[in-house]
N, C-alpha and C. Protein backbone atom coordinates (compact mmCIF):
# COMPACT_ATOMS: atom_id res chain seq x y z
N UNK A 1 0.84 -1.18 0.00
CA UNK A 1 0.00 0.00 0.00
C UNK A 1 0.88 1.24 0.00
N UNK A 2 0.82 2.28 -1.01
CA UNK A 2 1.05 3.39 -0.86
C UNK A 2 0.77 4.47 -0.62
N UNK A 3 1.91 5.24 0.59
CA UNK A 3 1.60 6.50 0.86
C UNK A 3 0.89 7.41 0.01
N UNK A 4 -0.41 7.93 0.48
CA UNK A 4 -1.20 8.43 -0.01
C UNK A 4 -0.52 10.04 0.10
N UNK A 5 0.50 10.38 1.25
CA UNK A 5 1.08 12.17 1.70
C UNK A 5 2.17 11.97 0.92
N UNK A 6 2.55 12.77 0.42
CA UNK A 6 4.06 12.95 0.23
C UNK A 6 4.87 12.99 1.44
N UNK A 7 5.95 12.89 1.45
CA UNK A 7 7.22 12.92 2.84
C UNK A 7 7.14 14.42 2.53
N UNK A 8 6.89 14.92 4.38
CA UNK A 8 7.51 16.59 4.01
C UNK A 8 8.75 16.88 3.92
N UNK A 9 9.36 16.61 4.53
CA UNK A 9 10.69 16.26 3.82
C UNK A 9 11.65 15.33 3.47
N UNK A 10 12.04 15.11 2.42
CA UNK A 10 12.66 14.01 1.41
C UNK A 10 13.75 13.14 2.56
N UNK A 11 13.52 12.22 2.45
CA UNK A 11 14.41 10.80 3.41
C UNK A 11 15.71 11.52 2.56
N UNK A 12 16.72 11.54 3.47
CA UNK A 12 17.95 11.84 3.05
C UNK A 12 18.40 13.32 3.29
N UNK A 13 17.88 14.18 3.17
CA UNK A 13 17.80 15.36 3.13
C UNK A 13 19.01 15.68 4.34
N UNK A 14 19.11 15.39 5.81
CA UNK A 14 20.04 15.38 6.55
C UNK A 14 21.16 14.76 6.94
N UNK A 15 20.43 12.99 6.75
CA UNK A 15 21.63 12.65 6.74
C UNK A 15 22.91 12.24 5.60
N UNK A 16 22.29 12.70 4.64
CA UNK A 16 23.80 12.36 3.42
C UNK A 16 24.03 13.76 3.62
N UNK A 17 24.44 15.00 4.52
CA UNK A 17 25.68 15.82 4.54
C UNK A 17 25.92 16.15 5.81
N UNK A 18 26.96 16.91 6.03
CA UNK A 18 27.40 17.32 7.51
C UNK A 18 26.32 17.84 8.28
N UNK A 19 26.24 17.86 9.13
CA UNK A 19 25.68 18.27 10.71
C UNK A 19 25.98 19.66 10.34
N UNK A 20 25.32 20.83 10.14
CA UNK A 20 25.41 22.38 9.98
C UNK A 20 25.72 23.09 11.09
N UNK A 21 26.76 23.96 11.59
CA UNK A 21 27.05 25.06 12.12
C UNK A 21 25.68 25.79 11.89
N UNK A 22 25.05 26.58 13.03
CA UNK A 22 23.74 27.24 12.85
C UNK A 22 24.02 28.36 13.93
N UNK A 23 23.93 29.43 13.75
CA UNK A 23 24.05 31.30 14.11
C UNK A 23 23.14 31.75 14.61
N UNK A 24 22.74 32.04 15.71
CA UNK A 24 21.85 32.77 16.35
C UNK A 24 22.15 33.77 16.84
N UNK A 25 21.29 34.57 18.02
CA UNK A 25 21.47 35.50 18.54
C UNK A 25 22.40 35.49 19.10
N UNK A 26 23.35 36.15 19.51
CA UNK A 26 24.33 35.94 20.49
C UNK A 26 25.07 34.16 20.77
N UNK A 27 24.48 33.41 20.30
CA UNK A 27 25.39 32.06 20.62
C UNK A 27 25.27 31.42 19.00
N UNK A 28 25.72 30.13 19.14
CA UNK A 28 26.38 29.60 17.81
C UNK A 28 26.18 27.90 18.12
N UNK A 29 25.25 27.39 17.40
CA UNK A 29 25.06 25.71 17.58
C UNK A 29 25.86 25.06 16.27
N UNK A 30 26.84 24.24 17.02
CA UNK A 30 27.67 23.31 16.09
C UNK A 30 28.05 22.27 16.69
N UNK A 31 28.23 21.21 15.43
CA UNK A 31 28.38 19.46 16.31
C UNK A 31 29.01 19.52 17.01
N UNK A 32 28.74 18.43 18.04
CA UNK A 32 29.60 18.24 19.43
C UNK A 32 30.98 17.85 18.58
N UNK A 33 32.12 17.47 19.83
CA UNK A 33 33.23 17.39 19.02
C UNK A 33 33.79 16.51 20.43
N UNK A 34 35.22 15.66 19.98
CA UNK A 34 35.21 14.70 20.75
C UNK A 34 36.17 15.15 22.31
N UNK A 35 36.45 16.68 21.79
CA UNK A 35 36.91 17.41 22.68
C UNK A 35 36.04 18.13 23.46
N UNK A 36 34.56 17.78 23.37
CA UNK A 36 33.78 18.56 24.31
C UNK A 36 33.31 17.27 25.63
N UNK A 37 34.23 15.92 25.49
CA UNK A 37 33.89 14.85 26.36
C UNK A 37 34.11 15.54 27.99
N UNK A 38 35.01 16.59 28.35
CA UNK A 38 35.02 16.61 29.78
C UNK A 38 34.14 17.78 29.99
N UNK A 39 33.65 18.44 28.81
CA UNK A 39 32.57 19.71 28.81
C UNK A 39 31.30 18.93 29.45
N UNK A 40 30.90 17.70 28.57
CA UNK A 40 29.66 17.16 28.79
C UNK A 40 29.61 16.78 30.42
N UNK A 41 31.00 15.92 30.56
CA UNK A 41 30.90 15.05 31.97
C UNK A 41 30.57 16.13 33.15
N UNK A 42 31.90 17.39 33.03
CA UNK A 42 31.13 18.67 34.13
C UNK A 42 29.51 18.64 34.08
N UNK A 43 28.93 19.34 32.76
CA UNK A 43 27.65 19.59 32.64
C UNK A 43 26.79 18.35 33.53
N UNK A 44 27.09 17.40 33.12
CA UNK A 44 26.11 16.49 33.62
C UNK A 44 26.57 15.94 35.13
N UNK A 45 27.22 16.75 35.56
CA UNK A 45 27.77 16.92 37.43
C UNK A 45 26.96 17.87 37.52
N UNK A 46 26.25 18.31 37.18
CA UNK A 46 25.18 19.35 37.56
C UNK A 46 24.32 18.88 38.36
N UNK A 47 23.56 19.39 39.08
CA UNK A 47 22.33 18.91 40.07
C UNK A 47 21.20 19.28 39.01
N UNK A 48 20.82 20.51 38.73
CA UNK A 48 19.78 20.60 38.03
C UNK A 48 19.74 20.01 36.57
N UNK A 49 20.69 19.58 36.25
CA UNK A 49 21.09 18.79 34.75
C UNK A 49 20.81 17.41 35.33
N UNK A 50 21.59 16.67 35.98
CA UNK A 50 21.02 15.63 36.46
C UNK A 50 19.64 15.27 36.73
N UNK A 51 19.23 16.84 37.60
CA UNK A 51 17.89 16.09 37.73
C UNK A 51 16.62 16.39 37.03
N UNK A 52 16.59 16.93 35.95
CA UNK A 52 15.87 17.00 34.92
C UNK A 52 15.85 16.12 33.60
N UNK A 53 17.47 15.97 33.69
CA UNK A 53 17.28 14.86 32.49
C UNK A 53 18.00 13.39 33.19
N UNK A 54 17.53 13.11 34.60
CA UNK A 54 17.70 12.07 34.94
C UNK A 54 18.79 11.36 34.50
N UNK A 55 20.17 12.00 34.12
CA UNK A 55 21.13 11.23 33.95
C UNK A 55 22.56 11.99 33.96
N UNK A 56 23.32 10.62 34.38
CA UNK A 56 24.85 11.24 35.12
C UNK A 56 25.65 10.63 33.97
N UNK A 57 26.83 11.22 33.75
CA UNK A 57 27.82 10.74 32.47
C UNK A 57 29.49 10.72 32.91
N UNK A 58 30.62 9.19 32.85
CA UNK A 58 31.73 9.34 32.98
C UNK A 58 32.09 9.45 31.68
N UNK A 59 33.77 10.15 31.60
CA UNK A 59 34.47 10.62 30.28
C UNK A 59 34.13 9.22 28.85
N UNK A 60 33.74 7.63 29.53
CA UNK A 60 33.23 7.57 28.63
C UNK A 60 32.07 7.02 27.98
N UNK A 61 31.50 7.41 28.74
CA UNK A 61 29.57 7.67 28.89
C UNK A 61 29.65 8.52 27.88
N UNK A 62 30.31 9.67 28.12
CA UNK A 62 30.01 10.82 27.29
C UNK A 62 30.22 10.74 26.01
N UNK A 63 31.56 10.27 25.67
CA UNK A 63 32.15 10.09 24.35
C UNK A 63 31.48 8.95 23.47
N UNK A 64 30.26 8.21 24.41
CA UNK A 64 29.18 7.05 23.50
C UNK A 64 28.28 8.40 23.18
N UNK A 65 27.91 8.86 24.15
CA UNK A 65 26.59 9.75 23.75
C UNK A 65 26.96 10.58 22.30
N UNK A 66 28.36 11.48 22.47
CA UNK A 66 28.58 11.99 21.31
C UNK A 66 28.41 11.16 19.99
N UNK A 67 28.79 10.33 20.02
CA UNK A 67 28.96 9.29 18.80
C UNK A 67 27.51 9.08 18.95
N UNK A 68 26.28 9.06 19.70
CA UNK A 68 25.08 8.52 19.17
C UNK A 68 24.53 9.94 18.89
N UNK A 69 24.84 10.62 19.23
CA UNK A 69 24.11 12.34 18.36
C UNK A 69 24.69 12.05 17.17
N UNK A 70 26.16 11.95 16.78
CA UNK A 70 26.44 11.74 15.29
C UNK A 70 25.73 10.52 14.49
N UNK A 71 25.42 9.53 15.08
CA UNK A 71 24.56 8.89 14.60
C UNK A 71 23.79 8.65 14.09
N UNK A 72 22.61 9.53 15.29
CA UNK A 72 21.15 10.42 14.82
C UNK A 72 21.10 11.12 13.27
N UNK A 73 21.98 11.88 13.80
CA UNK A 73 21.77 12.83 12.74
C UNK A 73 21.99 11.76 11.42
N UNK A 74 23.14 10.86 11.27
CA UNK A 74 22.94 10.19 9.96
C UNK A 74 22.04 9.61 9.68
N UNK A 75 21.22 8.73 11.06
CA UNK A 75 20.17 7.84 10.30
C UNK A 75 18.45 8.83 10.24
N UNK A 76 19.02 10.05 10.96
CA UNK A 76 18.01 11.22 10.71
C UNK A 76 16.91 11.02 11.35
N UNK A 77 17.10 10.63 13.07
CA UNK A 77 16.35 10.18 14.00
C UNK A 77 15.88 11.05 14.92
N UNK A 78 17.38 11.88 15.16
CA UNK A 78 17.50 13.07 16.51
C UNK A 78 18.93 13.98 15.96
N UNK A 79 19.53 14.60 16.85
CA UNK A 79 20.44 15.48 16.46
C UNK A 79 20.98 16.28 17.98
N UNK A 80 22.01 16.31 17.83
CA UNK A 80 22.35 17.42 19.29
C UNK A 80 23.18 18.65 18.72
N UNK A 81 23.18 19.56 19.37
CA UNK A 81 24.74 20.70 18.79
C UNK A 81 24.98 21.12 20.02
N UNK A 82 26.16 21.32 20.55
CA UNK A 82 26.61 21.97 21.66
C UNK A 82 26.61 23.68 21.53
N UNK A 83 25.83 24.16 22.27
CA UNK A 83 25.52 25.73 22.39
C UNK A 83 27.10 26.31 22.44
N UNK A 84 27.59 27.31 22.20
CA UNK A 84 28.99 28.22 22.25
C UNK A 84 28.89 29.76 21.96
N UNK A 85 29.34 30.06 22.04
CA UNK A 85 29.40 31.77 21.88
C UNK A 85 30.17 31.76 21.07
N UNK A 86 31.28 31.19 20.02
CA UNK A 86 31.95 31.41 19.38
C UNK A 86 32.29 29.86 18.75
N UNK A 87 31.62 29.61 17.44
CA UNK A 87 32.36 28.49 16.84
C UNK A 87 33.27 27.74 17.32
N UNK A 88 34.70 28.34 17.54
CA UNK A 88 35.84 28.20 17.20
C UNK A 88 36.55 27.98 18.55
N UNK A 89 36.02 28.57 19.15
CA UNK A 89 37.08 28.39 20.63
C UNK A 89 35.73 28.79 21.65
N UNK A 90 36.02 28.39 23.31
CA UNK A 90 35.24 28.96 24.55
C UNK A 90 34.42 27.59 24.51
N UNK A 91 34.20 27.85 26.06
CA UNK A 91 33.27 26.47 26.58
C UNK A 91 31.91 26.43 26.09
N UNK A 92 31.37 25.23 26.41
CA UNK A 92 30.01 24.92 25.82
C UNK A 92 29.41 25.06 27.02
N UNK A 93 28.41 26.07 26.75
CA UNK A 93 27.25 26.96 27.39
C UNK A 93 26.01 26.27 27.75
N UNK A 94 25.83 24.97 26.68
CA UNK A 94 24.78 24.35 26.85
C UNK A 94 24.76 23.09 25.50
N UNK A 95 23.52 22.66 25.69
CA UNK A 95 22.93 21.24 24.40
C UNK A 95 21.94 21.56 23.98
N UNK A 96 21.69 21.85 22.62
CA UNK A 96 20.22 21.61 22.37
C UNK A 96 20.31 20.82 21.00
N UNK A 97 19.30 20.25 20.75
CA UNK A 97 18.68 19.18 19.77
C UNK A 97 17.59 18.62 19.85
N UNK A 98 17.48 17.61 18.79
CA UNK A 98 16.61 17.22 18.80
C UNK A 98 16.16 15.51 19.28
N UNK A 99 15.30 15.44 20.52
CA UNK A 99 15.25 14.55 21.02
C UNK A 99 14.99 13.45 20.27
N UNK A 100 13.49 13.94 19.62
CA UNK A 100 13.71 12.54 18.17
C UNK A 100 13.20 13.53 17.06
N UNK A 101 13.08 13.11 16.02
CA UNK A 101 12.56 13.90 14.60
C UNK A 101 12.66 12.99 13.98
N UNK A 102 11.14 13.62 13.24
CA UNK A 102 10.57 12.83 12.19
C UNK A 102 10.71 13.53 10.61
N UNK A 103 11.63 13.59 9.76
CA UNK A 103 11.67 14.61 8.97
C UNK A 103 10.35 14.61 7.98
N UNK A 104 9.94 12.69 7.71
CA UNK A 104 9.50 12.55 7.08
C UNK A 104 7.95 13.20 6.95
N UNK A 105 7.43 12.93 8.30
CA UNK A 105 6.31 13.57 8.91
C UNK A 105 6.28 15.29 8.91
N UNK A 106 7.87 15.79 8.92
CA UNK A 106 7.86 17.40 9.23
C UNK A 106 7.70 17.58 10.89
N UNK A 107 8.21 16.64 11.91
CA UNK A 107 7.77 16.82 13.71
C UNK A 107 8.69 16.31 14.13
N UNK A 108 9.36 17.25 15.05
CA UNK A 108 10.37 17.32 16.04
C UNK A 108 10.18 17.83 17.51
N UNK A 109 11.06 17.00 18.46
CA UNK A 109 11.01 17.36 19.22
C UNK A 109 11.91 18.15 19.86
N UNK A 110 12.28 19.55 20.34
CA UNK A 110 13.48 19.86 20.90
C UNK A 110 13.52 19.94 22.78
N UNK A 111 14.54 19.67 22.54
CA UNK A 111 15.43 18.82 24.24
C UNK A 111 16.90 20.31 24.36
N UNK A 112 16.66 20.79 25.48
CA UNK A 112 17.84 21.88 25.75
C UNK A 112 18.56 21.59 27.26
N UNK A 113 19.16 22.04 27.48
CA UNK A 113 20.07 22.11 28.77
C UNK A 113 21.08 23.45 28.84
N UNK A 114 21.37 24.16 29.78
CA UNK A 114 22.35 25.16 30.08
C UNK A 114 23.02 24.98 31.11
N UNK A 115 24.23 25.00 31.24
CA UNK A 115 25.69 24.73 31.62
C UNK A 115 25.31 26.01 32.97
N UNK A 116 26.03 25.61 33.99
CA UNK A 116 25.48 26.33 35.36
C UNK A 116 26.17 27.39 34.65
N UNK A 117 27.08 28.38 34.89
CA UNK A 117 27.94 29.32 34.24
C UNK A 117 27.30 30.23 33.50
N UNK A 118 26.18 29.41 32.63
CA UNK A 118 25.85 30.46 31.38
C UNK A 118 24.33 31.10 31.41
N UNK A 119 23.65 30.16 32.81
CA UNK A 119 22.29 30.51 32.94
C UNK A 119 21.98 31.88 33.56
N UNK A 120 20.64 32.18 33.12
CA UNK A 120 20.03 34.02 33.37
C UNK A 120 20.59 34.69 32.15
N UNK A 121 21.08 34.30 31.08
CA UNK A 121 21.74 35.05 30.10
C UNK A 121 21.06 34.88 28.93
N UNK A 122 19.59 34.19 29.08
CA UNK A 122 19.45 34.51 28.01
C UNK A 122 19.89 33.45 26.50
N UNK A 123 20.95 31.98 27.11
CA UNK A 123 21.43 30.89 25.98
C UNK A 123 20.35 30.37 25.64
N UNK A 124 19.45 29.83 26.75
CA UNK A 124 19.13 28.91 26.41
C UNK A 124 17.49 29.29 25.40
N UNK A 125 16.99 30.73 25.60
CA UNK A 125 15.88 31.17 24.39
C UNK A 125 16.68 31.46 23.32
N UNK A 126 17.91 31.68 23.13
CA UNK A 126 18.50 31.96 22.13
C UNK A 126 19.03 30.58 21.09
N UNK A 127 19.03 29.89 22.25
CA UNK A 127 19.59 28.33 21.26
C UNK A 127 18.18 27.82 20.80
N UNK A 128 16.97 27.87 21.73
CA UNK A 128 16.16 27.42 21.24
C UNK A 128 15.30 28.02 19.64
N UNK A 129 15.16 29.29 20.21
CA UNK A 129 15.01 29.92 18.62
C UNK A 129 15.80 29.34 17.52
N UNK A 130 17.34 29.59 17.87
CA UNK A 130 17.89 29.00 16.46
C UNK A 130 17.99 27.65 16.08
N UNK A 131 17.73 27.14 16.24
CA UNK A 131 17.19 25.35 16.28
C UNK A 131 15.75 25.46 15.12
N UNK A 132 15.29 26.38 16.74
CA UNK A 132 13.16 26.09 15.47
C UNK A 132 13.71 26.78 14.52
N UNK A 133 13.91 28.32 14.05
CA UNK A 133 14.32 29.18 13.19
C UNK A 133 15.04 27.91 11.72
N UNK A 134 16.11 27.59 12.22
CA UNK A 134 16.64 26.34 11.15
C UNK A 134 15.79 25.29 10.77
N UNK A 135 14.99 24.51 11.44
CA UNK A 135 14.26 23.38 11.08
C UNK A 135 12.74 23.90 10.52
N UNK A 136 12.26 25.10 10.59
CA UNK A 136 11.54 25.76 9.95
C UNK A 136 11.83 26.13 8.22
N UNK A 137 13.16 26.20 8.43
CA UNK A 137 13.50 26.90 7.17
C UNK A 137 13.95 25.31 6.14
N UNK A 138 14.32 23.93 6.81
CA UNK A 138 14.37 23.44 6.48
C UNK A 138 12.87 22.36 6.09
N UNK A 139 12.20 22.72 6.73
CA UNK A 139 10.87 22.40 5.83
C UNK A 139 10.18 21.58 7.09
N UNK A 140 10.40 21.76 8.47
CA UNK A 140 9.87 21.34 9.53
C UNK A 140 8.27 21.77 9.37
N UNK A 141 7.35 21.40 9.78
CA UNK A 141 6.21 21.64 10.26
C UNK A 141 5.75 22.24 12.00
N UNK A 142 6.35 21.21 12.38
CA UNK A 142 5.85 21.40 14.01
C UNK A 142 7.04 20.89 14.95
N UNK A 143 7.34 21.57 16.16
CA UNK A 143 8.24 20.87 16.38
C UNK A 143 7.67 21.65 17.83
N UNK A 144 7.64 19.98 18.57
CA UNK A 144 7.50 20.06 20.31
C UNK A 144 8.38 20.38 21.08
N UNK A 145 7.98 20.20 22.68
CA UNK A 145 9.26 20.94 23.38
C UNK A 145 8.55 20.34 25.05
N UNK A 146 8.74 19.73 25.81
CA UNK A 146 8.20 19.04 26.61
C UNK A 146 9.19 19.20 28.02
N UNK A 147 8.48 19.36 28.63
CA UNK A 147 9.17 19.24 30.31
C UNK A 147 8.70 19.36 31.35
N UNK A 148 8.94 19.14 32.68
CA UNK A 148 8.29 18.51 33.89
C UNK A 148 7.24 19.95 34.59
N UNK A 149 6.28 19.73 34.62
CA UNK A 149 5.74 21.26 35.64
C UNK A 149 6.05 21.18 36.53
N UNK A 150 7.26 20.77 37.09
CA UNK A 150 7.72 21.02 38.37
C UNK A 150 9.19 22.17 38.03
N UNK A 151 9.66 22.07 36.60
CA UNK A 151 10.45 22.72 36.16
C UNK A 151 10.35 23.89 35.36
N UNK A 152 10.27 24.81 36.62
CA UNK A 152 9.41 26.51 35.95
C UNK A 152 10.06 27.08 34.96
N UNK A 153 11.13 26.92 35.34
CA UNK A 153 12.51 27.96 34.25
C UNK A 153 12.59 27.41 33.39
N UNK A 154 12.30 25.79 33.04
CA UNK A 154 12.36 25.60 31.28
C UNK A 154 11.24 25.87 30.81
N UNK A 155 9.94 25.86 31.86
CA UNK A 155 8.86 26.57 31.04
C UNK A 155 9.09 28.08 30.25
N UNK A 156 9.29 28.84 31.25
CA UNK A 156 9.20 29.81 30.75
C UNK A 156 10.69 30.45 29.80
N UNK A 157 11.79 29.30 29.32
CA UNK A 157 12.40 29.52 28.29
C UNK A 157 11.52 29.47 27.19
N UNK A 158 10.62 27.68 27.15
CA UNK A 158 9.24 27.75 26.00
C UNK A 158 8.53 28.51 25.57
N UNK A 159 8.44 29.31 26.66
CA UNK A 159 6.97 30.71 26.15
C UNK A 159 7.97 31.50 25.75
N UNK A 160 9.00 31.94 26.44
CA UNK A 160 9.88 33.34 25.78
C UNK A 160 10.13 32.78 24.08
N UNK A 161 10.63 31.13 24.15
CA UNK A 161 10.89 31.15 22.68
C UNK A 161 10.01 31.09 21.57
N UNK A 162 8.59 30.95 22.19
CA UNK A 162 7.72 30.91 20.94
C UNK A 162 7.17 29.93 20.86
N UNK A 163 7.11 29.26 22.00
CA UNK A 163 6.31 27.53 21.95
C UNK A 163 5.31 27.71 23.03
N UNK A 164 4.09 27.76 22.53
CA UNK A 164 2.95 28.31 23.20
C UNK A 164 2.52 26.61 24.20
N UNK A 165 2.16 27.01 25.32
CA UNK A 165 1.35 25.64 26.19
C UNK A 165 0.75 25.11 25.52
N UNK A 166 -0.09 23.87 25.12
CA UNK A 166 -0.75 23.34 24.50
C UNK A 166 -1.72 22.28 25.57
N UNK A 167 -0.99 21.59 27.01
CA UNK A 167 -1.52 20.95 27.95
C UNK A 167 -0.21 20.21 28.82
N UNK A 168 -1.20 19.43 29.16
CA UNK A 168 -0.19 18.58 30.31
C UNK A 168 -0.25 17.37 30.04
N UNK A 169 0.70 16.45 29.85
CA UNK A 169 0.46 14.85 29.79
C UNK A 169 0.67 14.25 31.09
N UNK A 170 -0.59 13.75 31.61
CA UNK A 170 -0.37 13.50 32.88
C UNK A 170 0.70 11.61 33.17
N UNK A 171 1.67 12.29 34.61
CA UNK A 171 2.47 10.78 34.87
C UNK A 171 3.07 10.14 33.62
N UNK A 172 3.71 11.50 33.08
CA UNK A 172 4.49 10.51 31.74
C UNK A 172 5.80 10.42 31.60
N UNK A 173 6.71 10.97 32.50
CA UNK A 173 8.01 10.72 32.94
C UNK A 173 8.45 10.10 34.27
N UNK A 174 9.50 9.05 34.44
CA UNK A 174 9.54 8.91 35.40
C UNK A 174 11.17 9.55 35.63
N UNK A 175 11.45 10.07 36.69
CA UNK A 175 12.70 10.43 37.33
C UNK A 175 12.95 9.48 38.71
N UNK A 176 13.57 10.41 39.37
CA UNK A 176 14.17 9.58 40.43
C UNK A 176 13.65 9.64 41.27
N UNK A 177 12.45 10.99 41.51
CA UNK A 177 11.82 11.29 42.52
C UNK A 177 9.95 10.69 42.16
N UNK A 178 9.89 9.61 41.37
CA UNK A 178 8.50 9.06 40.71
C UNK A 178 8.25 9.90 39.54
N UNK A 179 7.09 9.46 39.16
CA UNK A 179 6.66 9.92 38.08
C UNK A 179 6.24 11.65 37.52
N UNK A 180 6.37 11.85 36.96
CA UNK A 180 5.99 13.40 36.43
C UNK A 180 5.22 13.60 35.90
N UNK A 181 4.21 14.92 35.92
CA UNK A 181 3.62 15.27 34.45
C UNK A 181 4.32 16.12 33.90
N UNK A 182 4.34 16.37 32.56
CA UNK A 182 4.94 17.19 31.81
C UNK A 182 4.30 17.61 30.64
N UNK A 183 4.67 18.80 31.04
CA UNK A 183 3.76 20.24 30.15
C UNK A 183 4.49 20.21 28.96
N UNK A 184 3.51 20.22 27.71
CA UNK A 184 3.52 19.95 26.37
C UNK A 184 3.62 21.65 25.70
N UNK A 185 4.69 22.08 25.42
CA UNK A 185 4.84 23.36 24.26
C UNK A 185 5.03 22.95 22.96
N UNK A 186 4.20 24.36 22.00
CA UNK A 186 4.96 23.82 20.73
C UNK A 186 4.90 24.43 19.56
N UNK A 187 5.69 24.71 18.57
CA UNK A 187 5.60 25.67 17.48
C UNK A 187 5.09 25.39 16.16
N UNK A 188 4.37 25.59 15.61
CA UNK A 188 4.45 25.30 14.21
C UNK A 188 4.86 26.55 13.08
N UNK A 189 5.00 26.10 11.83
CA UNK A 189 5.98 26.67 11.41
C UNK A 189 5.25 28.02 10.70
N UNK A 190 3.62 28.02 10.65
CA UNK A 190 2.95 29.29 10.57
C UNK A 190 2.64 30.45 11.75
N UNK A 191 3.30 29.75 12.76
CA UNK A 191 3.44 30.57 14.15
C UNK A 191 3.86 31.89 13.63
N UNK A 192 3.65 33.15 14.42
CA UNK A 192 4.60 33.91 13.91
C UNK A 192 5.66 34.32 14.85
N UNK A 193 6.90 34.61 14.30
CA UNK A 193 7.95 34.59 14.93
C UNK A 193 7.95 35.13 16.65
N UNK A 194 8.76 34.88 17.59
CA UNK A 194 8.61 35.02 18.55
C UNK A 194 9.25 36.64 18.85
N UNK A 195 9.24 37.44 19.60
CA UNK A 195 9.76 38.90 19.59
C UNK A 195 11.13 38.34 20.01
N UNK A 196 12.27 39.52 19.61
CA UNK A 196 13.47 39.43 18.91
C UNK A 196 13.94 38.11 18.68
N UNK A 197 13.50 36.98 17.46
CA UNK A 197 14.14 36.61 17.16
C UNK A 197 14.08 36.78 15.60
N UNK A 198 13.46 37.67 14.84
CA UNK A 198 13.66 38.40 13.71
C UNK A 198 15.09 38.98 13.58
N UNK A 199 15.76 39.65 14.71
CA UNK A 199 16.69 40.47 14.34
C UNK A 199 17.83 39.37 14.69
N UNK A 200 17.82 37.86 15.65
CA UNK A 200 18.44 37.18 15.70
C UNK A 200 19.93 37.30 14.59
């Protein structure tokens, strides 16, 4: 039986070329690199990193995870980029990507984190914009954004970036402390842009 939709976007489209360097406001998302292994392991010595995304990483925990973001992205599943202020040199500020994506469908989900150091500044609406901003332009449709209502400050990164509430899925994560609900944000790609990220 054949697909009656077209693919919104074409199987292949991401993964037969590199992982893209992507420019935002003030920060800069580009592939992890195998020199960001003791960046990640700090980050994920975090308390509030730990305990939101329920997981701890040794030097080489980390260096699997990198290799399964490069992965993603080839078999065009998920994707990560390490947040930076500068391409080229300076620590990683944060993670954002995509938890899973569906290109074919046009629906993604984005997954963020900020590095203790870099939070109140403003990375982590800025990484998130340039993420949707790119996967918009690449022919995304909708792309979710999900996290615990017990966790106010990633809410309200969601609303600053343009991913409006939509509800709550009740008891659908479990952490360490039982189960969670978690509040459902989310953009689609006729949204209109969120305030300053035009001048991004």
């Amino acid at each position: 039986m054949g697909l009656l939709v077209a693919p919104v976007i074409a199987p292949g489209t991401f993964g037969s070329r590199a992982q893209p360097t992507i420019s935002g406001r003030s920060i800069v998302l580009r592939p992890w690199r195998d020199a960001d292994v003791a960046g990640l392991v700090a980050a994920y010595s975090d308390e509030a990193i730990r305990r939101w995304h329920a997981l701890a990483l040794d030097e080489q925990e980390a260096a699997e995870t990198i290799e399964r973001w490069r992965t993603a992205w080839r078999s065009e599943t998920g994707a990560g980029w390490a947040v930076v202020s500068n391409a080229d040199e300076g620590p990683v500020l944060g993670r954002v990507g995509f938890r899973v994506m569906h290109p074919t469908d046009g629906v993604g989900e984005i997954a963020y984190w900020t590095a203790p150091a870099a939070r109140g500044r403003g990375v982590a609406r800025a990484a998130v914009q340039a993420l949707g901003r790119w996967a918009f332009e690449m022919g995304f449709h909708r792309l979710d954004l999900v996290h615990s209502t017990r966790n106010q400050a990633s809410c309200r990164v969601a609303l600053a970036a343009g991913f409006g509430a939509e509800g709550t899925m009740r008891s659908a994560v479990l952490h360490e402390d039982g189960w969670h609900d978690m509040h459902l944000h989310a953009r689609i790609s006729t949204d209109p842009e969120p305030e300053g990220e035009r001048d991004a």
